[in-house]
C-alpha atoms as a PDB file:
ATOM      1  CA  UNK A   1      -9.353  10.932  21.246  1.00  0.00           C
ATOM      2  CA  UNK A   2      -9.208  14.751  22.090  1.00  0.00           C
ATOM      3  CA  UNK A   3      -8.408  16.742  19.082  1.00  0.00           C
ATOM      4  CA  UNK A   4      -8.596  14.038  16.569  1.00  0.00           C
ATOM      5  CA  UNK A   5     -11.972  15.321  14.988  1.00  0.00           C
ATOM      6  CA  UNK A   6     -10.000  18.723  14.521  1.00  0.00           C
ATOM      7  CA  UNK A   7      -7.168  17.129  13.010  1.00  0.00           C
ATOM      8  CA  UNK A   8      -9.468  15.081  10.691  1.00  0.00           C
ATOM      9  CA  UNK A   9     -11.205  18.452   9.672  1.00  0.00           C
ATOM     10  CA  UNK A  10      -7.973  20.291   9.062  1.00  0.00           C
ATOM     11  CA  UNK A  11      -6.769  16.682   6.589  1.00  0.00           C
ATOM     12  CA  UNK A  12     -10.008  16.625   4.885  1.00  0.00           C
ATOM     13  CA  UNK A  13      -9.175  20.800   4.409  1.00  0.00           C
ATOM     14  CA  UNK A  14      -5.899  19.878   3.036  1.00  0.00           C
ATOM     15  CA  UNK A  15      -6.816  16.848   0.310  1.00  0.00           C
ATOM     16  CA  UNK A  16      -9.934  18.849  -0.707  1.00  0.00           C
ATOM     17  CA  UNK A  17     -12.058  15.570   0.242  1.00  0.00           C
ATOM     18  CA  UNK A  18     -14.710  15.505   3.215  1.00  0.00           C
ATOM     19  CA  UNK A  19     -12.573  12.563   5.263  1.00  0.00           C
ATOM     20  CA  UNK A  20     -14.765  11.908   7.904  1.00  0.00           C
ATOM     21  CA  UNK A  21     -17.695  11.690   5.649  1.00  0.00           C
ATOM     22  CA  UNK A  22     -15.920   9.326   3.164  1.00  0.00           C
ATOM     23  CA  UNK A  23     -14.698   7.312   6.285  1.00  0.00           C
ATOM     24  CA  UNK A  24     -17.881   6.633   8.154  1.00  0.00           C
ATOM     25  CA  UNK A  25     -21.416   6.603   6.119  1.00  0.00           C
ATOM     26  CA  UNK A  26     -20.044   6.799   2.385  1.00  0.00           C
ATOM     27  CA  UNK A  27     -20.531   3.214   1.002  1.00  0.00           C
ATOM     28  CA  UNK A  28     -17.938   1.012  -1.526  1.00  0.00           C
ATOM     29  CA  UNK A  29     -18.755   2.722  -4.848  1.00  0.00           C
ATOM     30  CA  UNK A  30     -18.046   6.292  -3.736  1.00  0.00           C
ATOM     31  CA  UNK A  31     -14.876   5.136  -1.928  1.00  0.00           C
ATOM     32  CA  UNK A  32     -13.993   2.908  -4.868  1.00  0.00           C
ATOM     33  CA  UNK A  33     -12.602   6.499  -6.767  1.00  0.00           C
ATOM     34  CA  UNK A  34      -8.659   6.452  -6.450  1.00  0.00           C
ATOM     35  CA  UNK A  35      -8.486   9.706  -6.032  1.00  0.00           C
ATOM     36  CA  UNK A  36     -10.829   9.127  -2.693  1.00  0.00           C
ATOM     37  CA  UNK A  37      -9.741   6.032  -1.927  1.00  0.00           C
ATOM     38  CA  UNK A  38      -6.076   6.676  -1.737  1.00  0.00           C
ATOM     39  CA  UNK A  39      -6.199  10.207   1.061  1.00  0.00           C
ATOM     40  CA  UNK A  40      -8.646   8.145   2.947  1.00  0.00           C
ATOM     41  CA  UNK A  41      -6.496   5.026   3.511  1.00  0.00           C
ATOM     42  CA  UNK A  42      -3.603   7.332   4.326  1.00  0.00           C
ATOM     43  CA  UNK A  43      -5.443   9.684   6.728  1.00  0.00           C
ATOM     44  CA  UNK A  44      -7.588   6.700   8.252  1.00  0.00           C
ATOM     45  CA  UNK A  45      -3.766   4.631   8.944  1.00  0.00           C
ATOM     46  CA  UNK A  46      -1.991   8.100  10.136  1.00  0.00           C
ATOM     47  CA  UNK A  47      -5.604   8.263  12.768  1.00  0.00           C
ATOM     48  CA  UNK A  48      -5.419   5.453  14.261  1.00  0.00           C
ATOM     49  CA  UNK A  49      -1.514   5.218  14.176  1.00  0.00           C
ATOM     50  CA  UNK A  50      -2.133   8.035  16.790  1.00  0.00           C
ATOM     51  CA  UNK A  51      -4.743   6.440  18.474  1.00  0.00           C
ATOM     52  CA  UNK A  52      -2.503   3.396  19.058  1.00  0.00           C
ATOM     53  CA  UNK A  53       0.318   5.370  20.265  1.00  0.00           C
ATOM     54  CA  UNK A  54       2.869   3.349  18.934  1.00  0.00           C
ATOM     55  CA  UNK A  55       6.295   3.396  18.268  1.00  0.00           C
ATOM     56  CA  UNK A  56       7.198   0.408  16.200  1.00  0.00           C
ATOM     57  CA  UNK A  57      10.601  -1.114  15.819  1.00  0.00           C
ATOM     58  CA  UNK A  58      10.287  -1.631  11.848  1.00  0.00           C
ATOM     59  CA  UNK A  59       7.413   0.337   9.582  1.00  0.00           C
ATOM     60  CA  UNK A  60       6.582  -0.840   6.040  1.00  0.00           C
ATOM     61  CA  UNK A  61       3.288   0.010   4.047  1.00  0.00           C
ATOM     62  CA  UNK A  62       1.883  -1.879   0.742  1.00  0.00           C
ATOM     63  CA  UNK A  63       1.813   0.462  -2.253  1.00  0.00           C
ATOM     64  CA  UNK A  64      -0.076   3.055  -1.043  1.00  0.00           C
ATOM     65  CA  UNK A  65       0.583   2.100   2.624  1.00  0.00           C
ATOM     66  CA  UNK A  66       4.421   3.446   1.932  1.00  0.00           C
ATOM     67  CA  UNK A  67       3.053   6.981   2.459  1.00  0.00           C
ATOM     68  CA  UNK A  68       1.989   6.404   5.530  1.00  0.00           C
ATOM     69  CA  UNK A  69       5.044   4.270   6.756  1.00  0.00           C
ATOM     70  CA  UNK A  70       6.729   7.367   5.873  1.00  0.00           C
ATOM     71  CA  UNK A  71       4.608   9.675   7.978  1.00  0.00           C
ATOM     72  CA  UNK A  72       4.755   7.181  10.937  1.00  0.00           C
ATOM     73  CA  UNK A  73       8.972   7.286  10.338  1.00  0.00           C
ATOM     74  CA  UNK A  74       9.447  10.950  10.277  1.00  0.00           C
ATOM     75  CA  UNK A  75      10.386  11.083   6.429  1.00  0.00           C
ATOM     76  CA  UNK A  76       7.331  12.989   5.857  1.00  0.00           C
ATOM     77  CA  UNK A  77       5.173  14.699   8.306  1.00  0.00           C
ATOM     78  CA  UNK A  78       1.651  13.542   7.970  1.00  0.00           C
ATOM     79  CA  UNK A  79       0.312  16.993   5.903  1.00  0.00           C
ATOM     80  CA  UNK A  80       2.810  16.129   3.852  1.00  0.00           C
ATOM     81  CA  UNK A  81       1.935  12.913   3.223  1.00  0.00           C
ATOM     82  CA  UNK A  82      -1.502  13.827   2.592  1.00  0.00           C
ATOM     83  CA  UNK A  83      -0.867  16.057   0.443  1.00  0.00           C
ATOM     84  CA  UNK A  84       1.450  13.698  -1.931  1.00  0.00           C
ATOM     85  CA  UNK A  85      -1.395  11.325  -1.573  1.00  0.00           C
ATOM     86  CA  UNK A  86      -3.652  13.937  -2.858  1.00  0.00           C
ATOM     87  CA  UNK A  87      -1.636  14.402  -6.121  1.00  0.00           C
ATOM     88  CA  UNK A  88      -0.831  10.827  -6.402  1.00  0.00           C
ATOM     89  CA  UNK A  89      -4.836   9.496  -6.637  1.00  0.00           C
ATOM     90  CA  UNK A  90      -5.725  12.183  -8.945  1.00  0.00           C
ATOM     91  CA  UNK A  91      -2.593  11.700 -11.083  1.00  0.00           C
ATOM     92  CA  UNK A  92      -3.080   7.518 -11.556  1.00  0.00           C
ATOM     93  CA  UNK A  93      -7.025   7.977 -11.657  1.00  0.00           C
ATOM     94  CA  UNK A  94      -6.278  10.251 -14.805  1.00  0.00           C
ATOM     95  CA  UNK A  95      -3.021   8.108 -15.609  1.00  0.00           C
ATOM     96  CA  UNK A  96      -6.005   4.917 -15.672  1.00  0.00           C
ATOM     97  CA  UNK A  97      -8.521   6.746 -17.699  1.00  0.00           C
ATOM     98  CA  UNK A  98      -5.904   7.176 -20.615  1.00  0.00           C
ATOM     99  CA  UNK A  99      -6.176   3.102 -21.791  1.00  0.00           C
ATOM    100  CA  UNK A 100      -8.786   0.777 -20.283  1.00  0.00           C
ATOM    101  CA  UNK A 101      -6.409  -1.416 -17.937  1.00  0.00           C
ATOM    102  CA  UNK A 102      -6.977  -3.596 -14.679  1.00  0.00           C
ATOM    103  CA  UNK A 103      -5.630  -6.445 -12.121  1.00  0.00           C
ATOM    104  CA  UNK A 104      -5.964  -9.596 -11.524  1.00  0.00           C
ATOM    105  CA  UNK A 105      -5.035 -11.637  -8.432  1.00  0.00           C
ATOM    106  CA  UNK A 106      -3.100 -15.125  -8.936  1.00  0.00           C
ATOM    107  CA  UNK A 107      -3.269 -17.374  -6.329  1.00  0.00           C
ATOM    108  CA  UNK A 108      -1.362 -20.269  -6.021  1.00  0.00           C
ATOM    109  CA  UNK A 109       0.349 -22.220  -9.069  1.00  0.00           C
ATOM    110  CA  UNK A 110       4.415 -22.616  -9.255  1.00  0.00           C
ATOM    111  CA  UNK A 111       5.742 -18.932  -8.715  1.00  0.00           C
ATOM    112  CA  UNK A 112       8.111 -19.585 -12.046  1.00  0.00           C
ATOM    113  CA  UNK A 113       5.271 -20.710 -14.270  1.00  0.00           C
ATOM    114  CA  UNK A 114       2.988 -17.544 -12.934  1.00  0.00           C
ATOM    115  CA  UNK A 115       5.463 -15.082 -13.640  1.00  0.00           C
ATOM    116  CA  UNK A 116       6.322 -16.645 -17.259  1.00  0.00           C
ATOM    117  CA  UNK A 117       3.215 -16.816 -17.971  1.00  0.00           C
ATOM    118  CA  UNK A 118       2.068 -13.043 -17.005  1.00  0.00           C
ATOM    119  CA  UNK A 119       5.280 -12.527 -19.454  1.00  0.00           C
ATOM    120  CA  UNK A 120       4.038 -13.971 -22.110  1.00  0.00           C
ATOM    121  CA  UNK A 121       0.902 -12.142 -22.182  1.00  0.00           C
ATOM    122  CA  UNK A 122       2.212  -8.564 -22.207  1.00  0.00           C
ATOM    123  CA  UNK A 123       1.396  -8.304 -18.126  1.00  0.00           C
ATOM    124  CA  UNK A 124       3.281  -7.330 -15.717  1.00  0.00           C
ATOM    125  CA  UNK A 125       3.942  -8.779 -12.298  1.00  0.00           C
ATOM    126  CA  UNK A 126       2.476  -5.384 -10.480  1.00  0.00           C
ATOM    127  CA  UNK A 127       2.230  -7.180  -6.628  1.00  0.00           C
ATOM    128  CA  UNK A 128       4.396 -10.117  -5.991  1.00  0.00           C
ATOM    129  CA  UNK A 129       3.089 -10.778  -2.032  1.00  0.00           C
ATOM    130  CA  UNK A 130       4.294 -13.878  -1.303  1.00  0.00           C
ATOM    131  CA  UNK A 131       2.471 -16.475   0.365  1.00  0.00           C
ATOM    132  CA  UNK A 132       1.379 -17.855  -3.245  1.00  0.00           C
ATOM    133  CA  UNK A 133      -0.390 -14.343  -4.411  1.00  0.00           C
ATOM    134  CA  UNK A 134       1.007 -12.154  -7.424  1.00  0.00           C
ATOM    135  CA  UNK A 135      -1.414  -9.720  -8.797  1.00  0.00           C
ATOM    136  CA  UNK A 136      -0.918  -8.960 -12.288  1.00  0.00           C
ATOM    137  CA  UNK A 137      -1.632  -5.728 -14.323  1.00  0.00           C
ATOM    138  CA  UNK A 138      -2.466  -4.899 -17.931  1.00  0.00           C
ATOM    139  CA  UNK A 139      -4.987  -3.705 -20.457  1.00  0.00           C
ATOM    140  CA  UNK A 140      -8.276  -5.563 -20.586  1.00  0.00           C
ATOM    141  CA  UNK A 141      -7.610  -7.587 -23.634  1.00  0.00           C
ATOM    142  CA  UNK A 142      -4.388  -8.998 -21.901  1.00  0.00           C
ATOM    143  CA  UNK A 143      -5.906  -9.553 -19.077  1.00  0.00           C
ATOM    144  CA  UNK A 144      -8.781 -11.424 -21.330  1.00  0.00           C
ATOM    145  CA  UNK A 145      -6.639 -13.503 -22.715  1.00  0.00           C
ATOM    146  CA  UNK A 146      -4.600 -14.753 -19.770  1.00  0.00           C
ATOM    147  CA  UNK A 147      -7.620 -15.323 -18.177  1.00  0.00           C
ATOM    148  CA  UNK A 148      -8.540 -17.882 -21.270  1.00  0.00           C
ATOM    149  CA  UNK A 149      -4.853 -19.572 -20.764  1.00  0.00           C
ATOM    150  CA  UNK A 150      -4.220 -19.249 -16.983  1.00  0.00           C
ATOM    151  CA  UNK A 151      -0.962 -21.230 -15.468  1.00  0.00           C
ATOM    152  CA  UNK A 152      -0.948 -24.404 -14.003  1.00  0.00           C
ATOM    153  CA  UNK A 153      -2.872 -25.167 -10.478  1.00  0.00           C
ATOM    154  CA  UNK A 154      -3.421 -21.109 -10.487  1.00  0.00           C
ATOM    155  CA  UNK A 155      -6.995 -19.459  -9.625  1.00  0.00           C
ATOM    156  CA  UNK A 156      -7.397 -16.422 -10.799  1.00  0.00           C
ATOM    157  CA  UNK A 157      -9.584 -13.233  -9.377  1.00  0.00           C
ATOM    158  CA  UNK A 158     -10.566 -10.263 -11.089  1.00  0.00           C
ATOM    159  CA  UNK A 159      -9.940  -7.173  -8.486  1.00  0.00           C
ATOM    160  CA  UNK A 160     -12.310  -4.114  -8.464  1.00  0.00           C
ATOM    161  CA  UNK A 161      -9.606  -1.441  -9.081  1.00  0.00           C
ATOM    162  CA  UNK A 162      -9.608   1.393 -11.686  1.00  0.00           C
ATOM    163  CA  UNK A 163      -6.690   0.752 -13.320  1.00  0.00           C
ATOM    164  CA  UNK A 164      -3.505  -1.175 -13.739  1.00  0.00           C
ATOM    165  CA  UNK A 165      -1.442   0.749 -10.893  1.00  0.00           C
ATOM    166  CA  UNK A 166       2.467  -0.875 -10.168  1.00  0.00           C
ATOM    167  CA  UNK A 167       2.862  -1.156 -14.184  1.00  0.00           C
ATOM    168  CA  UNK A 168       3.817   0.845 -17.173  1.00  0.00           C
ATOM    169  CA  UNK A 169       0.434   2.314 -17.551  1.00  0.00           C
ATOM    170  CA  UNK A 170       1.187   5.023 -14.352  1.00  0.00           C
ATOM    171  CA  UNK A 171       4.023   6.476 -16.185  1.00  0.00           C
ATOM    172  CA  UNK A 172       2.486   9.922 -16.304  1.00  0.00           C
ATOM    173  CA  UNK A 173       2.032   9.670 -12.724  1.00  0.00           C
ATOM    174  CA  UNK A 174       5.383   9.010 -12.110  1.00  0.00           C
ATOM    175  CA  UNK A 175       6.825  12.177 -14.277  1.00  0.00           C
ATOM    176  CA  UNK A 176       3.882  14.564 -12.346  1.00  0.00           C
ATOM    177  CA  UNK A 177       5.038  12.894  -8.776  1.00  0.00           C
ATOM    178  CA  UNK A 178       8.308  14.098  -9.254  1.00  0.00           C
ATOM    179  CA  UNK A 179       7.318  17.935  -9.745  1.00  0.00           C
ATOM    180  CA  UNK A 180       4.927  17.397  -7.049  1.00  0.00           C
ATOM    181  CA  UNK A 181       8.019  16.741  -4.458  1.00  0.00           C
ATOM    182  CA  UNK A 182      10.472  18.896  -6.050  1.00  0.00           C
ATOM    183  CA  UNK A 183      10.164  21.586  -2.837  1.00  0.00           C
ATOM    184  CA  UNK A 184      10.133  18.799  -0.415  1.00  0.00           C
ATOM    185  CA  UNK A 185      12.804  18.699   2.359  1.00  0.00           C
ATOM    186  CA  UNK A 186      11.794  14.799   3.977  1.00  0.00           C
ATOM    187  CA  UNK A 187      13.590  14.025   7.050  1.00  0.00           C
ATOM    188  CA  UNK A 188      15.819  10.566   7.581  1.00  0.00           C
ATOM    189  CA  UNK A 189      13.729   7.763   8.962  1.00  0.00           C
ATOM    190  CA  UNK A 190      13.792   7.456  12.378  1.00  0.00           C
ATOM    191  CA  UNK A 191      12.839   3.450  12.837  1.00  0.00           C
ATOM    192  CA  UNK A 192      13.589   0.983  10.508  1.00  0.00           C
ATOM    193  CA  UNK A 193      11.863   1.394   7.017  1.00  0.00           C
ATOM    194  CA  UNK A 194      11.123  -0.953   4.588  1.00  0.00           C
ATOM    195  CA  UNK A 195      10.434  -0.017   0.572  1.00  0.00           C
ATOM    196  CA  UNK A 196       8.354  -1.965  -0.997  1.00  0.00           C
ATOM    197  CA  UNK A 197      10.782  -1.847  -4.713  1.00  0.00           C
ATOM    198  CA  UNK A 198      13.022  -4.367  -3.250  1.00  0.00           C
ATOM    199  CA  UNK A 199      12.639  -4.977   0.726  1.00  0.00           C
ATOM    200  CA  UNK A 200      15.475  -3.203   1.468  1.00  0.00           C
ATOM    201  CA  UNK A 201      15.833  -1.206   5.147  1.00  0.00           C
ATOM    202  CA  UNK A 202      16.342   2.837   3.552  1.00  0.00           C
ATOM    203  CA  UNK A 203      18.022   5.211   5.814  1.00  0.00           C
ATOM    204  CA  UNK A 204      18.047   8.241   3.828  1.00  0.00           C
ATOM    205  CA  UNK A 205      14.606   9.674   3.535  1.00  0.00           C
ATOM    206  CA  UNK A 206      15.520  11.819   0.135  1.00  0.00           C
ATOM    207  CA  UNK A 207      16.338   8.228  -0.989  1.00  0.00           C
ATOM    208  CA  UNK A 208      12.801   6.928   0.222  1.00  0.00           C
ATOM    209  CA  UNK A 209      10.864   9.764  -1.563  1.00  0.00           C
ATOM    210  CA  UNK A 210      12.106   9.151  -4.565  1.00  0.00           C
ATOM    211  CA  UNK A 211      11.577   5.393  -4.487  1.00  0.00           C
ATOM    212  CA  UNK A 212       8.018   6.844  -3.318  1.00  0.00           C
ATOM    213  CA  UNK A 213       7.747   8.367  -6.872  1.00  0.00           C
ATOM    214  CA  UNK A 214       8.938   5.402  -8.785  1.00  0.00           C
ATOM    215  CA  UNK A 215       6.895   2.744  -7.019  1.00  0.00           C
ATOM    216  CA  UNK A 216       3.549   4.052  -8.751  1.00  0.00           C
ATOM    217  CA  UNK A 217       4.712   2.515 -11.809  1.00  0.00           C
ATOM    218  CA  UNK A 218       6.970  -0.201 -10.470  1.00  0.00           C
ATOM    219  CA  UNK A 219       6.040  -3.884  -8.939  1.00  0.00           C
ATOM    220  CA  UNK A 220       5.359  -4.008  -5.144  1.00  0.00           C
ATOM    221  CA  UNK A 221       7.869  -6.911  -4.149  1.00  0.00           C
ATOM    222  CA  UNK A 222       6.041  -7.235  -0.479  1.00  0.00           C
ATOM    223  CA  UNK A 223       7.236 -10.639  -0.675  1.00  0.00           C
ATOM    224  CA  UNK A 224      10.676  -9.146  -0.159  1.00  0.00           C
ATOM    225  CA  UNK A 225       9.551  -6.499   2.581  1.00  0.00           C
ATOM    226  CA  UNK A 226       8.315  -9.704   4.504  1.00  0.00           C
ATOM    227  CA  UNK A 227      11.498 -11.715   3.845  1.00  0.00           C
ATOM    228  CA  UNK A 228      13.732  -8.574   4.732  1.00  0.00           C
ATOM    229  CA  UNK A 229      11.103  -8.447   8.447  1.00  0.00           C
ATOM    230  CA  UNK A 230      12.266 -12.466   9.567  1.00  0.00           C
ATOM    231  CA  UNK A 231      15.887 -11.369   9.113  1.00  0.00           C
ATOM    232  CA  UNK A 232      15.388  -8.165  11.646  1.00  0.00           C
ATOM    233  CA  UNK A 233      13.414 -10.843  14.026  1.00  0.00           C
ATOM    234  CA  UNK A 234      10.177  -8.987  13.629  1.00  0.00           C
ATOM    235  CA  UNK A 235       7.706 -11.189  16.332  1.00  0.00           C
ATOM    236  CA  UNK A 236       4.627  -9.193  16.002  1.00  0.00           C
ATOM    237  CA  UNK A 237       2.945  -7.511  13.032  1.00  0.00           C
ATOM    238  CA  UNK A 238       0.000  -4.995  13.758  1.00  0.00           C
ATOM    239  CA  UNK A 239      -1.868  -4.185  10.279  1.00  0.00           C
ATOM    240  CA  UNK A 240      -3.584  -0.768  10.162  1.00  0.00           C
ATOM    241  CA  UNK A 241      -7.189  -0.250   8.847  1.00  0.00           C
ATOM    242  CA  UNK A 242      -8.280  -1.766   5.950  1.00  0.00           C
ATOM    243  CA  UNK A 243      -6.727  -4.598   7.945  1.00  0.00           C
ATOM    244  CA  UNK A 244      -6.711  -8.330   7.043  1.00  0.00           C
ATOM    245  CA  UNK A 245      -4.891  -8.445   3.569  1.00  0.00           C
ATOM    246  CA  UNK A 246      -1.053  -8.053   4.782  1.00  0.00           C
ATOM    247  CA  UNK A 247      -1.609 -10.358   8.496  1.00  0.00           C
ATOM    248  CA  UNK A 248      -2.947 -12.948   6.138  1.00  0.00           C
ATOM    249  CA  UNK A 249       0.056 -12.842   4.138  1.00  0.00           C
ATOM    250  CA  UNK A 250       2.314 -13.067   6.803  1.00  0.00           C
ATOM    251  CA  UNK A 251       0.182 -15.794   8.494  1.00  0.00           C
ATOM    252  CA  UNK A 252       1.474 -18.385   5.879  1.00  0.00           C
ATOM    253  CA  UNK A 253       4.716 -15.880   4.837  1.00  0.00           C
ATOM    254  CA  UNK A 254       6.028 -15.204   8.510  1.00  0.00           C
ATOM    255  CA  UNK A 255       5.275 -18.201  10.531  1.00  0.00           C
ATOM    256  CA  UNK A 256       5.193 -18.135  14.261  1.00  0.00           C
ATOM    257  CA  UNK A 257       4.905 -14.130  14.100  1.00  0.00           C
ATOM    258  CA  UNK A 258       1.547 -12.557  15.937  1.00  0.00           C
ATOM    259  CA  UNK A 259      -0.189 -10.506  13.949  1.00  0.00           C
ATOM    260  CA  UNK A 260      -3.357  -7.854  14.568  1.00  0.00           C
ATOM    261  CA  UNK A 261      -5.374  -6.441  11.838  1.00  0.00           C
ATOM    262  CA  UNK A 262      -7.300  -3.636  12.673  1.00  0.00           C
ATOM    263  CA  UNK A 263     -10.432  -3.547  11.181  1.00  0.00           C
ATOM    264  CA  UNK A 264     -12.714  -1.816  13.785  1.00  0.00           C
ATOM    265  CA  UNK A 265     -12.252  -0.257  16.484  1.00  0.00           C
ATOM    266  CA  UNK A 266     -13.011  -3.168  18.535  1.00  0.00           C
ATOM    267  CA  UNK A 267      -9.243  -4.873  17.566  1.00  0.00           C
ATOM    268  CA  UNK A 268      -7.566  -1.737  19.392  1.00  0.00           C
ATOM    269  CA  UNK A 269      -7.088  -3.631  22.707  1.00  0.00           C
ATOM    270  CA  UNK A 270      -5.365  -6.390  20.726  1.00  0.00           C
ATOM    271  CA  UNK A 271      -3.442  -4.115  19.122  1.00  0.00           C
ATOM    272  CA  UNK A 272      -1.953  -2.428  22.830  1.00  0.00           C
ATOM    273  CA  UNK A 273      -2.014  -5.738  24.169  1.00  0.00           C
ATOM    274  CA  UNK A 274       0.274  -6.916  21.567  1.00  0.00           C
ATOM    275  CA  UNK A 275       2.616  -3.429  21.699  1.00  0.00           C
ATOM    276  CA  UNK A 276       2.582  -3.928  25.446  1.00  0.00           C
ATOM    277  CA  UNK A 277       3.965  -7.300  25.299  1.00  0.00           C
ATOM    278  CA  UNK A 278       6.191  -6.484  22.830  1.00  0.00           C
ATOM    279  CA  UNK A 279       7.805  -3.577  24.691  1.00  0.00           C
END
């Protein structure tokens, strides 16, 4: 796409991060890095947003997905997304260094008896998805120990993340966030936008930033944000790069809905083909 190299060049400029480099030959472990991971998801989405040309009737993004969801809305323009995204990986990478923490990925079990138990061991319910998945979040000795006692008819998977983000442990983030944003004018959404603290459609984008702060220590309830998309008679769901995680969701979550997940650049025709259709 003409231009997009430039504007790639000018991003990596602004989050101090070689994007193109990070988003073609780098391999897992140096993208694994928060503070690389995060600008790259954000910058990769907001790129092929563009690509796509689309104009989508309702926008939502999973933790830090909501940055870009507020790019593609017109609450933030995309440098200034980036460079929020910028503070906010470098502010939970150091907020995760202060206490050795982590995640862990619940899958299946009664939804009741997986939340009591995460309780009782101190965690906290940092991703509740829907579609049987809550990820929970904690230091490594709670996480140890839940492990040892899981709940009923529940598997559970250790995830590769550096820290326990969505929980208590981010708090620091949170307070720096704020000061980050202070001089920030956002805009008023110009689609339908979802927040991930509760589901709920915002229409105030001063509103939105601020739950943008608060959500780096607070549970992502996309299980809501999916609930909240059946009752505005969402029929199509197109999942930006990584893609996969959130179509699979909605695959048992949203039945009957179509869903694209982009995950090369080979699933762009699906992608139009399914805006087209959905014009």
């Amino acid at each position: 796409m003409p231009g997009l190299a430039d504007r790639l060049s000018a991003w990596s400029d602004l989050v101090g991060l070689d994007l193109i480099t990070y988003g073609t030959t780098a391999d897992a472990d140096e993208i694994r890095d928060t503070a690389v991971a995060q600008p790259l998801l954000v910058a990769t989405g907001l790129a092929v947003a563009e690509i796509l040309g689309a104009s989508p009737d309702v926008v939502a993004g999973h933790s830090v997905g909501e940055l870009t969801a507020a790019a593609l809305s017109g609450v933030l323009t995309p440098e200034q997304a980036l460079a929020f995204v910028r503070e906010r990986g470098q502010a939970m990478a150091k907020a995760a260094a202060v206490t050795e923490t982590g995640m862990v990925a619940v899958l299946g079990g009664v939804e009741e008896d997986v939340l009591a138990a995460i309780g009782r061991h101190g965690l906290t319910p940092a991703n509740i998805n829907g579609a049987g998945q809550i990820v929970a979040g904690g230091t490594l000795a709670q996480l140890e120990a839940f492990r040892a006692e899981p709940p009923a008819r529940a598997r559970l998977i250790p995830l590769s993340v550096a820290g326990a983000f969505h929980t208590v442990h981010m708090a620091s983030a949170v307070d720096y966030l704020r000061e980050v944003v202070a001089d920030v004018t956002p805009g008023d959404p110009s689609t339908t936008l979802l927040s991930n603290a509760d589901g709920a459609v915002v229409t105030s984008g001063a509103a939105f930033v601020e739950r943008l702060i608060n959500q780096v220590a607070s549970p992502v309830r996309w299980d809501a944000c999916m609930a909240t998309m059946a009752g505005q008679g969402v029929t199509a769901m197109i999942e930006l790069v990584p893609g996969g995680t959130l179509t699979g969701l909605a695959k048992r979550a949203l039945r009957g809905v179509t869903t694209v997940a982009l995950k090369t650049p080979d699933d762009l025709d699906a992608a139009r083909k399914v805006l087209h259709e959905s014009a």
